[in-house]
PDB file of N, CA and C in Angstrom:
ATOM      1  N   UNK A   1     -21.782  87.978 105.576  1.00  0.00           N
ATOM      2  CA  UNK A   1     -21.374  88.485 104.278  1.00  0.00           C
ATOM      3  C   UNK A   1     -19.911  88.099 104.054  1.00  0.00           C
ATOM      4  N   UNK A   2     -19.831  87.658 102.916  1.00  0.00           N
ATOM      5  CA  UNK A   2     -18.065  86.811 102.477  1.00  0.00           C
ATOM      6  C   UNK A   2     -17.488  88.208 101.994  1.00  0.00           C
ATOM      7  N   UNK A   3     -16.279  88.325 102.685  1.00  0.00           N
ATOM      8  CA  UNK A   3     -15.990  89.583 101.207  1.00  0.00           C
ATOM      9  C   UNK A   3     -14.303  89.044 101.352  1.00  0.00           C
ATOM     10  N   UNK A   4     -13.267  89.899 101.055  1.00  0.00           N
ATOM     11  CA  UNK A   4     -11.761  89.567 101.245  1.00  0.00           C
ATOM     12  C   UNK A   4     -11.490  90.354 102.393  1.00  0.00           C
ATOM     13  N   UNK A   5     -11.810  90.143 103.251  1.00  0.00           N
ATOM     14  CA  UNK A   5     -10.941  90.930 104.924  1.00  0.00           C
ATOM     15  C   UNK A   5      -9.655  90.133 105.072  1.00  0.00           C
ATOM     16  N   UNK A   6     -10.032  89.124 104.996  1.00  0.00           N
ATOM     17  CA  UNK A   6      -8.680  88.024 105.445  1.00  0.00           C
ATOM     18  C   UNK A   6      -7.511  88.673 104.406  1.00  0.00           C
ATOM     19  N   UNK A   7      -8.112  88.451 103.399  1.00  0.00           N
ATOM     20  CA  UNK A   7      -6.934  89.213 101.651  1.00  0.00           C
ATOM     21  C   UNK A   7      -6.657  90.737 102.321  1.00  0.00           C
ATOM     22  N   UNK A   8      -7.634  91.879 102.661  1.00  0.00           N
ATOM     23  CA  UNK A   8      -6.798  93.219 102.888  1.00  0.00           C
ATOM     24  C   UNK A   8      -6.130  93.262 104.271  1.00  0.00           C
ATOM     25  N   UNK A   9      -6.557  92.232 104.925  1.00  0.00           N
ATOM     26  CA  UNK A   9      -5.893  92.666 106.505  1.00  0.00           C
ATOM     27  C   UNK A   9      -4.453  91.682 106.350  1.00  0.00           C
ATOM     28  N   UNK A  10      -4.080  90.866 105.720  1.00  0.00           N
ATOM     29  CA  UNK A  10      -2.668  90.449 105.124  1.00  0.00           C
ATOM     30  C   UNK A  10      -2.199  91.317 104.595  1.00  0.00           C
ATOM     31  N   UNK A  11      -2.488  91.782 103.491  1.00  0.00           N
ATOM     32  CA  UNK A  11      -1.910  92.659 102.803  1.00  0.00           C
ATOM     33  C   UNK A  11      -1.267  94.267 103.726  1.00  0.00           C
ATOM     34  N   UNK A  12      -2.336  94.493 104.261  1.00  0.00           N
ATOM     35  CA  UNK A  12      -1.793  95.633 105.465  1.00  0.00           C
ATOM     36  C   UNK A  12      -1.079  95.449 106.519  1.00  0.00           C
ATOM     37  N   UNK A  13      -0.525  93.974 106.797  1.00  0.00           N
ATOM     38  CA  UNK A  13      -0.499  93.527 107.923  1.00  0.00           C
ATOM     39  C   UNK A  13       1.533  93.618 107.410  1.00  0.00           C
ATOM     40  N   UNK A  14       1.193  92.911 105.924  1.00  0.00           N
ATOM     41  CA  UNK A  14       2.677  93.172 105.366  1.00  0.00           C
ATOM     42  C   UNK A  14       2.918  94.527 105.341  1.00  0.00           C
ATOM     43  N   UNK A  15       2.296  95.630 104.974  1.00  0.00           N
ATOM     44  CA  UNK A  15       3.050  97.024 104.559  1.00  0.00           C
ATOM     45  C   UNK A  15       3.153  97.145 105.814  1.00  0.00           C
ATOM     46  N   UNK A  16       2.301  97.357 106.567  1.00  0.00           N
ATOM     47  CA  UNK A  16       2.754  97.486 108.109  1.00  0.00           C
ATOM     48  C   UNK A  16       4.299  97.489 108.643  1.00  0.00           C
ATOM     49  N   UNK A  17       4.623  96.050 108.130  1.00  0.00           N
ATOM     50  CA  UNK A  17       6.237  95.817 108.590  1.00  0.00           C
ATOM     51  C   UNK A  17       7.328  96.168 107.591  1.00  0.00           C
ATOM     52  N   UNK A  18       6.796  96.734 106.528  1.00  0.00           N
ATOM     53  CA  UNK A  18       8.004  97.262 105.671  1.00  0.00           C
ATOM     54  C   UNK A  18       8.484  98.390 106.245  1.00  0.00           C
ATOM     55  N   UNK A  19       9.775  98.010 106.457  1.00  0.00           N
ATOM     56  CA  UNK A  19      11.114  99.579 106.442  1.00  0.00           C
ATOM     57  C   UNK A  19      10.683 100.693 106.067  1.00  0.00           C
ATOM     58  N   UNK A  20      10.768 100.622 104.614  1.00  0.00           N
ATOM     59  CA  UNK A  20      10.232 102.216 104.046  1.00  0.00           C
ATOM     60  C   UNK A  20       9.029 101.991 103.327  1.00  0.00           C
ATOM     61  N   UNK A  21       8.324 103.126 103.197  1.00  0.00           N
ATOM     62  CA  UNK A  21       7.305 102.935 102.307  1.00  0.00           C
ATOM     63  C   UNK A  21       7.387 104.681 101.177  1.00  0.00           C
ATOM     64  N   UNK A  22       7.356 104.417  99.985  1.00  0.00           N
ATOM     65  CA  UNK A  22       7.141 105.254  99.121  1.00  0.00           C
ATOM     66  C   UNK A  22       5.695 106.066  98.840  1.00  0.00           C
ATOM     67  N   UNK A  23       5.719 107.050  98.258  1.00  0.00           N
ATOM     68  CA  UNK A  23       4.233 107.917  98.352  1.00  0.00           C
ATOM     69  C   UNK A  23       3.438 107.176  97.658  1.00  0.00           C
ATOM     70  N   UNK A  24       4.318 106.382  96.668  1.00  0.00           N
ATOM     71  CA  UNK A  24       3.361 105.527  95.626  1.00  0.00           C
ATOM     72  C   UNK A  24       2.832 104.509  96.008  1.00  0.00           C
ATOM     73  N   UNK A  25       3.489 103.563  96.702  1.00  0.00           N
ATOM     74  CA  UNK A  25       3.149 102.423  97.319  1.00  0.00           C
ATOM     75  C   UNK A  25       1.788 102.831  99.001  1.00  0.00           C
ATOM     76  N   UNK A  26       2.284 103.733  99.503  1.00  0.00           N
ATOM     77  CA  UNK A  26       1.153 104.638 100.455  1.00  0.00           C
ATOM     78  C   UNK A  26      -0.229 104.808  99.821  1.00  0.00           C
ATOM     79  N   UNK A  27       0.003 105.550  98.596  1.00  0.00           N
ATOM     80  CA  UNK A  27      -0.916 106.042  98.085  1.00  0.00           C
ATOM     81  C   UNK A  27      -2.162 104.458  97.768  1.00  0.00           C
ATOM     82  N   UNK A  28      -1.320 103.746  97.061  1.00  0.00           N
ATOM     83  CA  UNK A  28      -1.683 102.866  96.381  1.00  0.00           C
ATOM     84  C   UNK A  28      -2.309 101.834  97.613  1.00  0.00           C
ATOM     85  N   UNK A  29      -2.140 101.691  99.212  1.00  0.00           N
ATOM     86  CA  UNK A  29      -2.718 101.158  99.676  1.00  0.00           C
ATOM     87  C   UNK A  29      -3.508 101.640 100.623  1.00  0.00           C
ATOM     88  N   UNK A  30      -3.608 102.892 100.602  1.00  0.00           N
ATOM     89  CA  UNK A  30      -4.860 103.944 101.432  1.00  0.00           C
ATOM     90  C   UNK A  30      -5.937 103.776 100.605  1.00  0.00           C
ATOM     91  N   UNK A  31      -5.595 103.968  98.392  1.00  0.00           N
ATOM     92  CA  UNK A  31      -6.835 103.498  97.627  1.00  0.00           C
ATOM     93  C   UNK A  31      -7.465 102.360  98.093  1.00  0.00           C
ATOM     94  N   UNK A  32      -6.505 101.377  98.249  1.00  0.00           N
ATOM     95  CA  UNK A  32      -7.298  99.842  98.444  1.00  0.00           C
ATOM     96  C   UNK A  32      -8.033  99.677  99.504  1.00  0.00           C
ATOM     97  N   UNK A  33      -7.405 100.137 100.897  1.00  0.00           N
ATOM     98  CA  UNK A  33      -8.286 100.441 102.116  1.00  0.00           C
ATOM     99  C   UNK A  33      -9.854 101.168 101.726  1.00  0.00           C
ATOM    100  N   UNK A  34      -9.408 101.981 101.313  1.00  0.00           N
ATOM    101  CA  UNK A  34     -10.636 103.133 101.253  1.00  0.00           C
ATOM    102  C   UNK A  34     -11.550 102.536 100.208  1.00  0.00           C
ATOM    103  N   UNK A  35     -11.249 101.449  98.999  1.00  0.00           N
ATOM    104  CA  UNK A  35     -12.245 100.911  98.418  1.00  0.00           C
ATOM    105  C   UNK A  35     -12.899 100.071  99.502  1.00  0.00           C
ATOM    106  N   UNK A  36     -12.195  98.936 100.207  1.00  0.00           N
ATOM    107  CA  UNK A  36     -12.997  97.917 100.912  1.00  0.00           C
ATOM    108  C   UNK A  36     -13.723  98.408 102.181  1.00  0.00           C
ATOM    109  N   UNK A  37     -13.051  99.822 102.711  1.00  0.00           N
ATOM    110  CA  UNK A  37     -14.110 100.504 103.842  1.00  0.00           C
ATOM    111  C   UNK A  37     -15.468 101.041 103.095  1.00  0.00           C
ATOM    112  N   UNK A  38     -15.092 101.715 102.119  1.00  0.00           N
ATOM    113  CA  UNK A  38     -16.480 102.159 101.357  1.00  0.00           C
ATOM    114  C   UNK A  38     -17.374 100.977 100.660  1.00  0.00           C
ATOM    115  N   UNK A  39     -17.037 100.056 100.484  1.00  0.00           N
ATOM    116  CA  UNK A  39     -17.693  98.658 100.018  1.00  0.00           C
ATOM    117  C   UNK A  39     -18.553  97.714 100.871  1.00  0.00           C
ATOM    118  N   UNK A  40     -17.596  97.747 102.285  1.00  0.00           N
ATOM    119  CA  UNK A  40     -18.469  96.933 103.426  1.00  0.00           C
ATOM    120  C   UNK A  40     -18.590  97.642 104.796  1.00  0.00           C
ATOM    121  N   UNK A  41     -18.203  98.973 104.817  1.00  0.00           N
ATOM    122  CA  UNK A  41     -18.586  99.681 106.060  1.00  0.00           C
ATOM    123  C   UNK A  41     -19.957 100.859 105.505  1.00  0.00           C
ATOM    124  N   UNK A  42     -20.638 100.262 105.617  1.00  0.00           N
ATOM    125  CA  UNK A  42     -22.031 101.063 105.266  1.00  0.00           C
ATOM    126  C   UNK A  42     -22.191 102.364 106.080  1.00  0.00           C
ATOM    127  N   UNK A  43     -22.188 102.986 107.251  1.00  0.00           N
ATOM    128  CA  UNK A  43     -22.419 103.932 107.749  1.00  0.00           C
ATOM    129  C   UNK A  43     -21.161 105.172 106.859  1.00  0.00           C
ATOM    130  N   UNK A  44     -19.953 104.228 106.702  1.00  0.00           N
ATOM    131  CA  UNK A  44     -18.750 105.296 106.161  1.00  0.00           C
ATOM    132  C   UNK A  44     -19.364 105.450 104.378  1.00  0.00           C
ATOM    133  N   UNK A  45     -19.812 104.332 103.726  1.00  0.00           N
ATOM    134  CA  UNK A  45     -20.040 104.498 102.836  1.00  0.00           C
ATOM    135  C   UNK A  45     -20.994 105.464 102.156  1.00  0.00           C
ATOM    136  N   UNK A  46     -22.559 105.867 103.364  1.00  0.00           N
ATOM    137  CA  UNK A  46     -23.196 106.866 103.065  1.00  0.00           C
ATOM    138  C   UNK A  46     -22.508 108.208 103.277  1.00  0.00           C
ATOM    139  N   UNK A  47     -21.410 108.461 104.088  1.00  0.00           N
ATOM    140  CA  UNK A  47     -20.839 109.593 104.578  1.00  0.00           C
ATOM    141  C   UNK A  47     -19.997 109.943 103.491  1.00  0.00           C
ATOM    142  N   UNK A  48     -19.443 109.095 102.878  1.00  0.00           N
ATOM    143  CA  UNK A  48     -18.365 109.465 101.509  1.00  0.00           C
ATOM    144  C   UNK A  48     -19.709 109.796 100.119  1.00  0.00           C
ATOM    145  N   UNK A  49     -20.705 108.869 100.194  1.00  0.00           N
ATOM    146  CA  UNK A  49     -21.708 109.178  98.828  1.00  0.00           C
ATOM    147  C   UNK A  49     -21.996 110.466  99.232  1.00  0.00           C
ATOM    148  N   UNK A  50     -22.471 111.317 100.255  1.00  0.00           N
ATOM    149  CA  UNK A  50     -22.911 112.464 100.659  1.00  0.00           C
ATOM    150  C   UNK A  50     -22.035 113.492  99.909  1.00  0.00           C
ATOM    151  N   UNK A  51     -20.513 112.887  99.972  1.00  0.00           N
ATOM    152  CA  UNK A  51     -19.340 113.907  99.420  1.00  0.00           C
ATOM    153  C   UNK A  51     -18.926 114.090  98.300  1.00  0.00           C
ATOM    154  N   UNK A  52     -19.733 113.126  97.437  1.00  0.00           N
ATOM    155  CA  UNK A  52     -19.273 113.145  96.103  1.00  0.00           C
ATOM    156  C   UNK A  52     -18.250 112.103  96.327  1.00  0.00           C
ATOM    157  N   UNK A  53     -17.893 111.306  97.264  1.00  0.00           N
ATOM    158  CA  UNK A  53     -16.363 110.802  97.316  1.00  0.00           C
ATOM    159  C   UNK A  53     -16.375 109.196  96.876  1.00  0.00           C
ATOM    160  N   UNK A  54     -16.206 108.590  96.349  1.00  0.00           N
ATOM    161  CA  UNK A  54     -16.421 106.992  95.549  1.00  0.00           C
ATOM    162  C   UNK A  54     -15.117 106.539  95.700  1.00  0.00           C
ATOM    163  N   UNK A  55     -14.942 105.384  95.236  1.00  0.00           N
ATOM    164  CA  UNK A  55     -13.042 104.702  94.965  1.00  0.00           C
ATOM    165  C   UNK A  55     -13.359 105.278  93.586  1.00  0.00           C
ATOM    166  N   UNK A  56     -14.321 105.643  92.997  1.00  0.00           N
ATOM    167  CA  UNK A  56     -14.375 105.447  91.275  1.00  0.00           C
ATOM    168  C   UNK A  56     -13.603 107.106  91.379  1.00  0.00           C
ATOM    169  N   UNK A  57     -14.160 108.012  92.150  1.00  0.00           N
ATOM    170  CA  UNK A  57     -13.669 109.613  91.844  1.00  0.00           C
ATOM    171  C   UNK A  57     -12.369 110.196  92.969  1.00  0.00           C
ATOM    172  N   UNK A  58     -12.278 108.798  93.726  1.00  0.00           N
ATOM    173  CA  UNK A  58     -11.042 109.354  94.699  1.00  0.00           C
ATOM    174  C   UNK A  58      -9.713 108.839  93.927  1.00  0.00           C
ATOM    175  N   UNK A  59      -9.048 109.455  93.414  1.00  0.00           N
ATOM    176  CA  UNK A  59      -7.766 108.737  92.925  1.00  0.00           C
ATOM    177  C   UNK A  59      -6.243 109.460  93.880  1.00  0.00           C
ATOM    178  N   UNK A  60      -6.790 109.907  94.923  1.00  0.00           N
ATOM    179  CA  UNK A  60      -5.064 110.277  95.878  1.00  0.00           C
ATOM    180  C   UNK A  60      -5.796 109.889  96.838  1.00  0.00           C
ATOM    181  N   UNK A  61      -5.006 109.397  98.203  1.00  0.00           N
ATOM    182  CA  UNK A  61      -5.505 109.453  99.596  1.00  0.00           C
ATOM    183  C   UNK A  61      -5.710 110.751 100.207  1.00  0.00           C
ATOM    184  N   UNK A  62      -5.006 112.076  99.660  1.00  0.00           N
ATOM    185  CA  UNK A  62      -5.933 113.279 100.150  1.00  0.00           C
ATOM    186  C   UNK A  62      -6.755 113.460  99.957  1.00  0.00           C
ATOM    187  N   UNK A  63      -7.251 113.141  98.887  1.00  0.00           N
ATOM    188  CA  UNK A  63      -9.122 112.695  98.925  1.00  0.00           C
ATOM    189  C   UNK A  63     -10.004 112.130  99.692  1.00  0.00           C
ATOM    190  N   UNK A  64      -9.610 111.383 100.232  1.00  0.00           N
ATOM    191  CA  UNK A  64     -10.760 110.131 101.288  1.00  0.00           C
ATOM    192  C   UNK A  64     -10.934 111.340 102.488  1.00  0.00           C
ATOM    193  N   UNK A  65     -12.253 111.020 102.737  1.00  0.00           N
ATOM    194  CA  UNK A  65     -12.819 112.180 103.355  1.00  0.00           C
ATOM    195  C   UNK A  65     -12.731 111.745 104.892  1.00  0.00           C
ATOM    196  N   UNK A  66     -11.941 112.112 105.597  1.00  0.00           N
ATOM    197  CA  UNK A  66     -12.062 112.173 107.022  1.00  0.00           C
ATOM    198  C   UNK A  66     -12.949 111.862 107.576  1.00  0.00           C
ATOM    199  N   UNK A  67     -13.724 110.851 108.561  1.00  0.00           N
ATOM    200  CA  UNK A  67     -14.786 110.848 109.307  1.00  0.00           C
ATOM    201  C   UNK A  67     -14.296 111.766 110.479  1.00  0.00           C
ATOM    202  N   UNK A  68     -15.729 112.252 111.388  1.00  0.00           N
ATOM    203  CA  UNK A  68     -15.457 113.619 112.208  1.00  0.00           C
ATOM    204  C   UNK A  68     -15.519 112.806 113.601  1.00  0.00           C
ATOM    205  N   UNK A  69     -14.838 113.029 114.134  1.00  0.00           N
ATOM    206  CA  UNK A  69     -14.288 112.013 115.759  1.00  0.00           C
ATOM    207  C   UNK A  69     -15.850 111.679 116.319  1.00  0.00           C
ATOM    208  N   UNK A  70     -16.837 112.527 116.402  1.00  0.00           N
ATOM    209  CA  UNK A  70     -18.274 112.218 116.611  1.00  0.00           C
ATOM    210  C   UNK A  70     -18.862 110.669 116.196  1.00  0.00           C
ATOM    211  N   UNK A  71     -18.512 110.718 115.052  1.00  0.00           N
ATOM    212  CA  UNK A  71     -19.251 109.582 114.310  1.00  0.00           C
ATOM    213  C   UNK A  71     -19.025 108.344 114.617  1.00  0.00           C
ATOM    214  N   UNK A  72     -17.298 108.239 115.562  1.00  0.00           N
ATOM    215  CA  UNK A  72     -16.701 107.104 116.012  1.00  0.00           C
ATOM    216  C   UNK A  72     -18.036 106.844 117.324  1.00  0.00           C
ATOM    217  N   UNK A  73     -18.629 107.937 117.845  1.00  0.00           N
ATOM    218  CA  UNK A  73     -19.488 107.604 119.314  1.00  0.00           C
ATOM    219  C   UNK A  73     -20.490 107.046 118.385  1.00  0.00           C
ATOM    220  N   UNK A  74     -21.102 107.669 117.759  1.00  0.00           N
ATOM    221  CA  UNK A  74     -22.407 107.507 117.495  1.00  0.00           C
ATOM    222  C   UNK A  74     -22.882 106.290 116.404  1.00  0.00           C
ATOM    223  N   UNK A  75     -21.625 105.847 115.759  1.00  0.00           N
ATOM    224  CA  UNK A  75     -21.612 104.795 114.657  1.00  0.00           C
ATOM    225  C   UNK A  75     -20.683 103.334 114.511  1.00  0.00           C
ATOM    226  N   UNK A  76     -21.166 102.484 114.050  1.00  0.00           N
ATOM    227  CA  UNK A  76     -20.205 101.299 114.274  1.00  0.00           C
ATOM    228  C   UNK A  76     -19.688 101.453 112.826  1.00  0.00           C
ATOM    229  N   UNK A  77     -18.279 102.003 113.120  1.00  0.00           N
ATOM    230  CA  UNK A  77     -17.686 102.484 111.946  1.00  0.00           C
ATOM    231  C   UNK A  77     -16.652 101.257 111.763  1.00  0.00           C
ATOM    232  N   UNK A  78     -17.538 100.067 110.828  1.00  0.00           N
ATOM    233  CA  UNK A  78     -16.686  98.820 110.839  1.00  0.00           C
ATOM    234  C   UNK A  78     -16.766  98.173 109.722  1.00  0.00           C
ATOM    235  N   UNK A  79     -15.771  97.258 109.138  1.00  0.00           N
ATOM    236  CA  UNK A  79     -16.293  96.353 108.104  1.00  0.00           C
ATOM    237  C   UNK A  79     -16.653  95.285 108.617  1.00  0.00           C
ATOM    238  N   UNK A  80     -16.800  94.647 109.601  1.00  0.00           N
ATOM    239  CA  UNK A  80     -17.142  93.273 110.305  1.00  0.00           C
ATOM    240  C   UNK A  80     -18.256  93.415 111.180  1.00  0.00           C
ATOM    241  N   UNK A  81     -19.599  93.054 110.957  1.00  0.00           N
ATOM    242  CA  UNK A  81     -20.285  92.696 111.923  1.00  0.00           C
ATOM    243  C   UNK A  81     -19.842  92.674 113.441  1.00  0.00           C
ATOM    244  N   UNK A  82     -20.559  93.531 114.209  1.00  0.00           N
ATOM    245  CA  UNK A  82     -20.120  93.364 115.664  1.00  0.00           C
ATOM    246  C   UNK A  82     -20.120  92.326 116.101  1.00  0.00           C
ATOM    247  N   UNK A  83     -21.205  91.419 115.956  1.00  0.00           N
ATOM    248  CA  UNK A  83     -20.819  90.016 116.518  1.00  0.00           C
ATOM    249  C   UNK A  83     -19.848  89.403 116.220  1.00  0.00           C
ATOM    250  N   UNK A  84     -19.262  89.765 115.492  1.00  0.00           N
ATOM    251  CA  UNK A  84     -17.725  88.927 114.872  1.00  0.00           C
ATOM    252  C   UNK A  84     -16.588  89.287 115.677  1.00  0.00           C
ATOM    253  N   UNK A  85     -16.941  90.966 116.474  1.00  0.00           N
ATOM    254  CA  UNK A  85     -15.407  91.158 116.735  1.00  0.00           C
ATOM    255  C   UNK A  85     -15.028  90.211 117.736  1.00  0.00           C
ATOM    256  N   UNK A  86     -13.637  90.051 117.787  1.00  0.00           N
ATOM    257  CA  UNK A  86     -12.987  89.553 118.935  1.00  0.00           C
ATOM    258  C   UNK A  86     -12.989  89.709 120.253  1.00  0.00           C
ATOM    259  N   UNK A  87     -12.876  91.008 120.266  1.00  0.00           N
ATOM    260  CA  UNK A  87     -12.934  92.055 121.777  1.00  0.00           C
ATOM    261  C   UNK A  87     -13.449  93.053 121.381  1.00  0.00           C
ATOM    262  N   UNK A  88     -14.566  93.584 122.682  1.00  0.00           N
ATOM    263  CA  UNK A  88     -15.160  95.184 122.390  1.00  0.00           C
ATOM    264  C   UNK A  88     -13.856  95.789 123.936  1.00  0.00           C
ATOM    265  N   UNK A  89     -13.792  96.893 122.749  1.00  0.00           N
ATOM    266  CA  UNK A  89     -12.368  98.057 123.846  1.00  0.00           C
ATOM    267  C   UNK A  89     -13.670  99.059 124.573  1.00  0.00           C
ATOM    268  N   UNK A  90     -13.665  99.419 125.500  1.00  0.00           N
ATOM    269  CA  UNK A  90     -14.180 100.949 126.056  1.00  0.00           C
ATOM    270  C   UNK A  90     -13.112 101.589 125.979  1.00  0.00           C
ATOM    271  N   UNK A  91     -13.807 102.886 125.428  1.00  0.00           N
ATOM    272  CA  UNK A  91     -13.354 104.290 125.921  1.00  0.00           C
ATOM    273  C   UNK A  91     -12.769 104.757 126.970  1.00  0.00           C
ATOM    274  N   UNK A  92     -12.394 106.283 127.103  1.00  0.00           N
ATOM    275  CA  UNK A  92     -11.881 106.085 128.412  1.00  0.00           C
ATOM    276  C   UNK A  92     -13.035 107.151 129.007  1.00  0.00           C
ATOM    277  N   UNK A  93     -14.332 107.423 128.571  1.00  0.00           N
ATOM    278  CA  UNK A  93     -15.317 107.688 129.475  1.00  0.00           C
ATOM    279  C   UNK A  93     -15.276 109.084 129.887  1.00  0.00           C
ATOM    280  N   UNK A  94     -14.493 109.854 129.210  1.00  0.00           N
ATOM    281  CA  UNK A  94     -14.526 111.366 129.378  1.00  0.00           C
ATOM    282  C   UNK A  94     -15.732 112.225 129.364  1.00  0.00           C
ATOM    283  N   UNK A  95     -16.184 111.678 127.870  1.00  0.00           N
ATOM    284  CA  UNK A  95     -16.958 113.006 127.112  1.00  0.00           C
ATOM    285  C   UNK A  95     -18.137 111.815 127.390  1.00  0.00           C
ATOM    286  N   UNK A  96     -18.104 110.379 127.261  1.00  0.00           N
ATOM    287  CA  UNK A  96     -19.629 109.844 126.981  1.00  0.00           C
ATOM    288  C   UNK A  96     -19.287 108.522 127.461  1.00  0.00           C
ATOM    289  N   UNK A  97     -19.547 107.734 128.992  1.00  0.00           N
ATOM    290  CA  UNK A  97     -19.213 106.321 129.094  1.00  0.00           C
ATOM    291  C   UNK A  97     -19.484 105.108 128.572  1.00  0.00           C
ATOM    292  N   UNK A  98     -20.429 105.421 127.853  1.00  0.00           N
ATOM    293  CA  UNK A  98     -21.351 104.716 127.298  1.00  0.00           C
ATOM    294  C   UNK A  98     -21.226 104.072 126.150  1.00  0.00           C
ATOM    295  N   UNK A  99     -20.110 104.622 125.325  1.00  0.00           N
ATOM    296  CA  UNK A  99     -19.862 104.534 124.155  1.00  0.00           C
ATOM    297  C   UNK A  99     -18.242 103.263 123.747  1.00  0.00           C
ATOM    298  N   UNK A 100     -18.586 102.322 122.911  1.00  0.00           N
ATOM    299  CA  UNK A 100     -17.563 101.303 123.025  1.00  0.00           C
ATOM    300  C   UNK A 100     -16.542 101.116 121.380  1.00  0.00           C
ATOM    301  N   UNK A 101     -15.649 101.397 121.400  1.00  0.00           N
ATOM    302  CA  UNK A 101     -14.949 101.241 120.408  1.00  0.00           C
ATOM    303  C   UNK A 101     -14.671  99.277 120.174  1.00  0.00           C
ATOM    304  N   UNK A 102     -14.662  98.970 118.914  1.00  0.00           N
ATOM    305  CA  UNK A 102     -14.600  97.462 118.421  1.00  0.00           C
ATOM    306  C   UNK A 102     -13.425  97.351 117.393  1.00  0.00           C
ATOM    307  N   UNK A 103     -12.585  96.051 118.064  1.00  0.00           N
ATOM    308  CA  UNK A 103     -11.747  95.859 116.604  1.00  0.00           C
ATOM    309  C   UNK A 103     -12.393  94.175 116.376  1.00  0.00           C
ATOM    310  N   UNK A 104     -11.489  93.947 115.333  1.00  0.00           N
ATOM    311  CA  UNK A 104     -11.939  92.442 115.077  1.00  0.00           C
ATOM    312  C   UNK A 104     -10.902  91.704 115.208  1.00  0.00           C
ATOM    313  N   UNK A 105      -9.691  91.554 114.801  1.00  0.00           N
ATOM    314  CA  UNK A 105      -8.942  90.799 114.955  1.00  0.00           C
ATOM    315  C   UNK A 105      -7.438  91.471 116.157  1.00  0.00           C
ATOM    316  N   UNK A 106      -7.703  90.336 117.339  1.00  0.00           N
ATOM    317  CA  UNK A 106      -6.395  91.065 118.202  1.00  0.00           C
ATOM    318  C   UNK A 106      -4.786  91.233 117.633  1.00  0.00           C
ATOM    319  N   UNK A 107      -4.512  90.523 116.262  1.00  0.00           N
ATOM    320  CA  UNK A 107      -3.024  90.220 115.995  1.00  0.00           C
ATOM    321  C   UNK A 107      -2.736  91.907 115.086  1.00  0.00           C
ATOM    322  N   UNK A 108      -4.030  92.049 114.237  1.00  0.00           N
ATOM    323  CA  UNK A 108      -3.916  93.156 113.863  1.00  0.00           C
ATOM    324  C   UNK A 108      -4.278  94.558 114.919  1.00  0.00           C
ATOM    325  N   UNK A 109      -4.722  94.435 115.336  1.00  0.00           N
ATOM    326  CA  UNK A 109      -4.858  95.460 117.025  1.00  0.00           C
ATOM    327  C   UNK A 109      -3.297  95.842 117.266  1.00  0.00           C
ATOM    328  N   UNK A 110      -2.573  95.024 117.601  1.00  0.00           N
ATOM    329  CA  UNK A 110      -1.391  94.598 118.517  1.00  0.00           C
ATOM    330  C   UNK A 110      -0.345  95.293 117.553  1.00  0.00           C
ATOM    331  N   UNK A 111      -0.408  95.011 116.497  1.00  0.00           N
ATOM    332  CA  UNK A 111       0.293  95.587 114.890  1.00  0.00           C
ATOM    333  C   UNK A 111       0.249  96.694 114.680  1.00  0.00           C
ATOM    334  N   UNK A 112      -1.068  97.386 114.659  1.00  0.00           N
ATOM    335  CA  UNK A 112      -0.925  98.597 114.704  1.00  0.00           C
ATOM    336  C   UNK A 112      -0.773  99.593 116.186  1.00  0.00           C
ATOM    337  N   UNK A 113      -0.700  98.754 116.971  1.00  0.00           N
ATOM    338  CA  UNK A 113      -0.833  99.628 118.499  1.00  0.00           C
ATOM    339  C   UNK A 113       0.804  99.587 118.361  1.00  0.00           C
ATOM    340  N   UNK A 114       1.740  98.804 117.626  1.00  0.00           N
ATOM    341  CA  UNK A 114       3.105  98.792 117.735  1.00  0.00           C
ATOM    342  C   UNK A 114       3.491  99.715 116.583  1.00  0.00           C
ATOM    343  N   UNK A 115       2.759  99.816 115.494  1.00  0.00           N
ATOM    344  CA  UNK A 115       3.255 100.924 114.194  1.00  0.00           C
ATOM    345  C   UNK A 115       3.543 101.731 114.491  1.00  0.00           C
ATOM    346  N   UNK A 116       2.513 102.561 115.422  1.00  0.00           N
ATOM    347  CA  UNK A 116       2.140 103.842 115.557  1.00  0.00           C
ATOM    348  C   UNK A 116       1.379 104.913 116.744  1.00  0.00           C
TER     349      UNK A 116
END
């Protein structure tokens, strides 16, 4: 499936490294996130329709509805096909060993493991 990942993961990749960021400019790119997760992450997308929650009726990022730490075990909470990712991460095997967290691209991994 073609969609713009390459277009939002630039775009985040820049706010990422900005100095400051304003509530407006925050706001304005949690909307954009939260449209393209609800657009091509299907498991998140039934979990937000359940809530009433759309990009069309969410207009603040206190809106976007939290997924519940569960759903990370039990769901591939992704916009990229697993076969695409780069590296699958494990867990650290506490509560369930079994269970494997996925990113897709390592430069953005590395970016945010340094943000935050």
């Amino acid at each position: 499936m073609a969609h713009d990942a390459s277009s939002i993961e630039q775009e985040l990749m820049a706010f990422l490294h900005l100095q400051e960021v304003d509530d407006s400019a925050f706001n304005a790119m949690a909307l954009r996130l939260f449209k393209h997760q609800a657009q091509f992450n299907l498991p998140f997308q039934r979990f937000c329709q359940m809530r009433g929650k759309t990009p069309l009726t969410v207009t603040h990022w206190h809106d976007i509805p939290a997924v519940p730490i569960n759903a990370f075990k039990d769901l591939d909470l992704t916009c990229t096909p697993t076969h695409n990712c780069e590296r699958v991460f494990m867990t650290s095997g506490t509560t369930r060993g079994d269970i494997k967290g996925r990113t897709t691209t390592l430069p953005f991994w590395s970016t945010t493991r340094q943000c935050g």
